[in-house]
Protein backbone atom coordinates (compact mmCIF):
# COMPACT_ATOMS: atom_id res chain seq x y z
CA UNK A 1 -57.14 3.94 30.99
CA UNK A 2 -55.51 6.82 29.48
CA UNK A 3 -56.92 6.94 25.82
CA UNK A 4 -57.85 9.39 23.82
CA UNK A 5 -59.71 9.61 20.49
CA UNK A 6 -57.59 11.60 17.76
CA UNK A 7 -59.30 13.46 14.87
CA UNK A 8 -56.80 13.15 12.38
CA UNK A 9 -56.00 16.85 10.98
CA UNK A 10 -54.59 17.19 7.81
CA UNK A 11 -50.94 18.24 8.61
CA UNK A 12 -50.34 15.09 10.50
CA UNK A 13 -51.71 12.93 7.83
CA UNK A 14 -49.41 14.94 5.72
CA UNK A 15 -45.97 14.94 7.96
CA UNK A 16 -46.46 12.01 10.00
CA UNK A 17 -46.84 12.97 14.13
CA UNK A 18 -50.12 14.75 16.31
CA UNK A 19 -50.10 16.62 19.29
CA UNK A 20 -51.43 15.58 22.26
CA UNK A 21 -54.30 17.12 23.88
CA UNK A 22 -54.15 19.24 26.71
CA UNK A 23 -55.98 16.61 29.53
CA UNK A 24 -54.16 14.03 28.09
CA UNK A 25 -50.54 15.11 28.37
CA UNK A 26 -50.14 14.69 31.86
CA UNK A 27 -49.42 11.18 30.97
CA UNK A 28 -46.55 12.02 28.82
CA UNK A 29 -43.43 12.16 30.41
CA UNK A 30 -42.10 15.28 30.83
CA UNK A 31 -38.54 14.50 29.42
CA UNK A 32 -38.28 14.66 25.32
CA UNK A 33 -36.34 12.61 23.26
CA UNK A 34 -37.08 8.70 21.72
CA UNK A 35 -40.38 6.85 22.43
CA UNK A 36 -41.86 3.18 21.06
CA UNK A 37 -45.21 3.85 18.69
CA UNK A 38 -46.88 0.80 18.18
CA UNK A 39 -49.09 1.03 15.24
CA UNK A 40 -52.27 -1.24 15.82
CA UNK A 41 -52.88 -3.30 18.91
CA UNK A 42 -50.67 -5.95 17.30
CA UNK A 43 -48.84 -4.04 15.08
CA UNK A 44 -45.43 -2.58 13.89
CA UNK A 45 -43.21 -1.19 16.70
CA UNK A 46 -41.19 2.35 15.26
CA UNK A 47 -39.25 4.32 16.47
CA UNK A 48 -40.45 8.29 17.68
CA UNK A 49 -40.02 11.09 19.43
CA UNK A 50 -41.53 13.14 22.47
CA UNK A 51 -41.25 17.17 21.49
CA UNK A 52 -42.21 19.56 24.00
CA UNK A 53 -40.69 22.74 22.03
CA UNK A 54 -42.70 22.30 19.16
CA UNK A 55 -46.30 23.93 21.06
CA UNK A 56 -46.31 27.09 22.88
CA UNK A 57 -48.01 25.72 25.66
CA UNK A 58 -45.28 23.20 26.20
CA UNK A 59 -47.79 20.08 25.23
CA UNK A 60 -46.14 16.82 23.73
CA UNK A 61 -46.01 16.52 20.14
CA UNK A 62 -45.46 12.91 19.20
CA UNK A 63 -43.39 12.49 15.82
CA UNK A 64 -43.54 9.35 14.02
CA UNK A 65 -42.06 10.89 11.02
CA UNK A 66 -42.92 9.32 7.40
CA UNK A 67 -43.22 5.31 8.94
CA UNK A 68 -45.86 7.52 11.31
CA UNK A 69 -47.34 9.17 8.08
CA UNK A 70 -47.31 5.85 6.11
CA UNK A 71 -49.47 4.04 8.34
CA UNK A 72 -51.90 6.57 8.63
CA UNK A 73 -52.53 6.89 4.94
CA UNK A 74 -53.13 3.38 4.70
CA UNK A 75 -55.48 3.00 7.22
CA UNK A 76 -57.10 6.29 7.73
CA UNK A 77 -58.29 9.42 5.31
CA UNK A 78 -57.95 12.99 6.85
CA UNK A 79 -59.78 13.51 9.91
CA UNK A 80 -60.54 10.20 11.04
CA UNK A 81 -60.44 9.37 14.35
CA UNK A 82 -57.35 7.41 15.78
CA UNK A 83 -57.08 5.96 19.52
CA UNK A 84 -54.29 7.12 21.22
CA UNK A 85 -52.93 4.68 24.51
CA UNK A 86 -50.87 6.51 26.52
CA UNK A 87 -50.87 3.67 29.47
CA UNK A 88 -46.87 3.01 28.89
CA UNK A 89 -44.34 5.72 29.76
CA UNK A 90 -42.24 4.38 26.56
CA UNK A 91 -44.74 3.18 24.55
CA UNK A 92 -47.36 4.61 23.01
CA UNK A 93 -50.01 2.48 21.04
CA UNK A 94 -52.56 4.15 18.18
CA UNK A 95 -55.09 2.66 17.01
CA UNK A 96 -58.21 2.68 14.97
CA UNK A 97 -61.31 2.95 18.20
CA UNK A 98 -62.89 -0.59 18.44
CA UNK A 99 -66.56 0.99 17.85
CA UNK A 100 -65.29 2.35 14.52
CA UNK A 101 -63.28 -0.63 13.00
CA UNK A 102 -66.03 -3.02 14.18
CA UNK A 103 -68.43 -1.59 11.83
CA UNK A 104 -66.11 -1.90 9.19
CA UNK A 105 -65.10 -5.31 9.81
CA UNK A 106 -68.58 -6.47 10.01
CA UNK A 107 -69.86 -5.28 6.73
CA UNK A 108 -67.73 -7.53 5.36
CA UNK A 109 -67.87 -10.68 7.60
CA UNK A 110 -70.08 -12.48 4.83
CA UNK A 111 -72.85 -13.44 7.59
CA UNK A 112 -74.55 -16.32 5.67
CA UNK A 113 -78.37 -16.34 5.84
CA UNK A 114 -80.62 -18.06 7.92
CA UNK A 115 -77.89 -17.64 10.44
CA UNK A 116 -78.92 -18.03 13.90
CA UNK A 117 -77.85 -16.78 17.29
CA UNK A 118 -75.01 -19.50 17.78
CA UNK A 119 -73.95 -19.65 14.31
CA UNK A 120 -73.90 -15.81 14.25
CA UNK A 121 -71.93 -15.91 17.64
CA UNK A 122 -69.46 -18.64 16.66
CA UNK A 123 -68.96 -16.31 13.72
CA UNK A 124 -68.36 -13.31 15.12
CA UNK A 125 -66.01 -14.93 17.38
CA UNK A 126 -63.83 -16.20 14.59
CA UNK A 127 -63.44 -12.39 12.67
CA UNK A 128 -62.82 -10.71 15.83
CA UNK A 129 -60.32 -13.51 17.02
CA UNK A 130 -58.33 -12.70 13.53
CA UNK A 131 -58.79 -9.14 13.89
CA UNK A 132 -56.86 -9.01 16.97
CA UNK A 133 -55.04 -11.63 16.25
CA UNK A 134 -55.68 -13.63 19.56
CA UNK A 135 -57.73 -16.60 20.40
CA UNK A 136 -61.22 -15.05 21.88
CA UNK A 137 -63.14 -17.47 23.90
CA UNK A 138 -66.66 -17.06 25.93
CA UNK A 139 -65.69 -16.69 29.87
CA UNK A 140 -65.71 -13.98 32.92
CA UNK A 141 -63.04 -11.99 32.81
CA UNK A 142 -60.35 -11.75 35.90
CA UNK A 143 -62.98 -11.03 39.16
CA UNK A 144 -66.11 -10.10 36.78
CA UNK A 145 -69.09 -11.71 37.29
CA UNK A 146 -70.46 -11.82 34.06
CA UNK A 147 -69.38 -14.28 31.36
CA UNK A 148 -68.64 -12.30 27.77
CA UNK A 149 -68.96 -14.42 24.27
CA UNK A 150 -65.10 -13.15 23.59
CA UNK A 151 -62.28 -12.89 25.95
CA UNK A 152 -58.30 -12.58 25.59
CA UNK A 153 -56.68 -15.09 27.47
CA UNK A 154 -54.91 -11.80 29.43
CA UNK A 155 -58.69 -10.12 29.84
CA UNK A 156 -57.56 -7.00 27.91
CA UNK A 157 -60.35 -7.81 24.85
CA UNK A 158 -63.89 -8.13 25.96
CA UNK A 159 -66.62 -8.37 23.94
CA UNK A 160 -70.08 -9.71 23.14
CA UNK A 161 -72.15 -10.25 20.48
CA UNK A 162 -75.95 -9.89 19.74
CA UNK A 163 -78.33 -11.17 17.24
CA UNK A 164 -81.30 -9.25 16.62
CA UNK A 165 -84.29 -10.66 14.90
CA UNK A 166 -87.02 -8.22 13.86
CA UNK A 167 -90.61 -8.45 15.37
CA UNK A 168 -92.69 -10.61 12.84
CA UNK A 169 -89.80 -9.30 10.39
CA UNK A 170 -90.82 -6.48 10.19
CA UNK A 171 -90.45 -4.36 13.09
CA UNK A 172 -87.75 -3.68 15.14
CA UNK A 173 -87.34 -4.87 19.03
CA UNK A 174 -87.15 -2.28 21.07
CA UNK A 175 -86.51 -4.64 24.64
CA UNK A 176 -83.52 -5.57 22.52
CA UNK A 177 -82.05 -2.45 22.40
CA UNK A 178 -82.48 -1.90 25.70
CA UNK A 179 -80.65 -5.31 26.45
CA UNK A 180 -77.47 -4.01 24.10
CA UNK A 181 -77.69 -0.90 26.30
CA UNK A 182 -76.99 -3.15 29.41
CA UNK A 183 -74.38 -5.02 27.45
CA UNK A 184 -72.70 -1.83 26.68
CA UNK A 185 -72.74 -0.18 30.36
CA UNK A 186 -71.02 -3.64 31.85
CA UNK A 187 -68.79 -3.81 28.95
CA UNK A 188 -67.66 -0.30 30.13
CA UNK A 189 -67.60 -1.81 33.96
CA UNK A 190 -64.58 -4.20 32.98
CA UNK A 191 -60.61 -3.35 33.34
CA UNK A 192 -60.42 -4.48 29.55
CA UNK A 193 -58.38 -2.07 27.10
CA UNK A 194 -60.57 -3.15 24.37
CA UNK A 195 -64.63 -3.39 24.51
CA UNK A 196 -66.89 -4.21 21.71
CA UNK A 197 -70.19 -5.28 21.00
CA UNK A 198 -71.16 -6.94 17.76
CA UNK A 199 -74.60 -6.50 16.63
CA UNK A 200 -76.32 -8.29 13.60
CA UNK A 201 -80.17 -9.30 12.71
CA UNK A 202 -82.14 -10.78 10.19
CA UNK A 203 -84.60 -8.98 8.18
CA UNK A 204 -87.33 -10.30 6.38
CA UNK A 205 -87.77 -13.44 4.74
CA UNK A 206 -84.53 -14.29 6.14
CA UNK A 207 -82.33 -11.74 4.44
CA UNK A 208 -79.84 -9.54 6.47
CA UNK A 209 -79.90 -6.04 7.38
């Protein structure tokens, strides 16, 4: 898929567009004029632009003007990183990268404790369901032979989730990070547009870390 990861520079925080990078704009369409941003996976649809004047080496610059600059101030501070899908000739989708919001979103998913691996599943499964805003549910994805804990019904989300206990409570498990390593290489095998992997353990004495 034809993403790439954005580092937010100041001016377009400031003024609302970004350029795209030079591997990237070959899927830009050559011809300028109007083109669909859609801000978050499932998210406000604006109106843009597609400048090729605007660079000297001839590279889109995408110009959401201030709904563009808006959105970016309320979700992002200067040189954040933003996900730019460039999969649709018309449409262009930004987002914040799934390994970054994650994080975020779990810090605040109010884990209970003495959670265990089912609970902590079930749970997970819930936030990230309302954080995309689409029904996740444990199955193999369209001719992939593994079964994830969270799928869209289209296949486009994948993700799992892992609960890591600490070693007497104290220490941590190393064969478990190995195992999230594996999780992460066939999350990467998938045709999914979004992959994710949410991690959480308990500490000792039952308290989270």
């Amino acid at each position: 898929m034809p993403i790439f990861e954005l580092t937010l520079q100041p001016t377009y925080y400031k003024k609302g567009f970004f350029n795209v990078t030079t591997d990237f704009d070959r899927f830009v369409r050559s011809e300028e004029g109007p083109v669909r941003l859609k801000l978050g996976m499932n998210g406000q649809e604006i109106q843009g632009t597609i400048d090729r004047k605007a660079n000297q080496n001839g590279t889109a610059r995408i110009n959401g003007r201030s709904m563009l600059r808006d959105w970016f101030q309320r979700n992002f501070k200067p040189m954040d990183v933003v996900a730019v899908d460039l999969s649709s000739r018309d449409t262009v989708v930004l987002d914040r990268p799934v390994g970054v919001k994650t994080s975020r979103l779990i810090s605040g998913m109010g884990i209970p404790n003495h959670m265990d691996w089912k609970q902590f599943e079930n749970h997970a499964r819930t936030w990230m369901s309302q954080y995309f805003g689409v029904t996740l549910t444990e199955k193999n994805p369209m001719g992939f032979p593994k079964r994830f804990d969270m799928v869209s019904p289209d296949g486009t989300i994948v993700g799992d989730a892992k609960f890591l206990t600490l070693v007497h409570g104290q220490k941590l498990p190393p064969a478990k990070f190995m195992e999230i390593a594996g999780h992460v290489w066939l999350l990467e095998k998938t045709e999914a547009v979004r992959k994710f992997l949410v991690c959480g353990n308990r500490g000792r004495s039952g308290n989270r870390k």
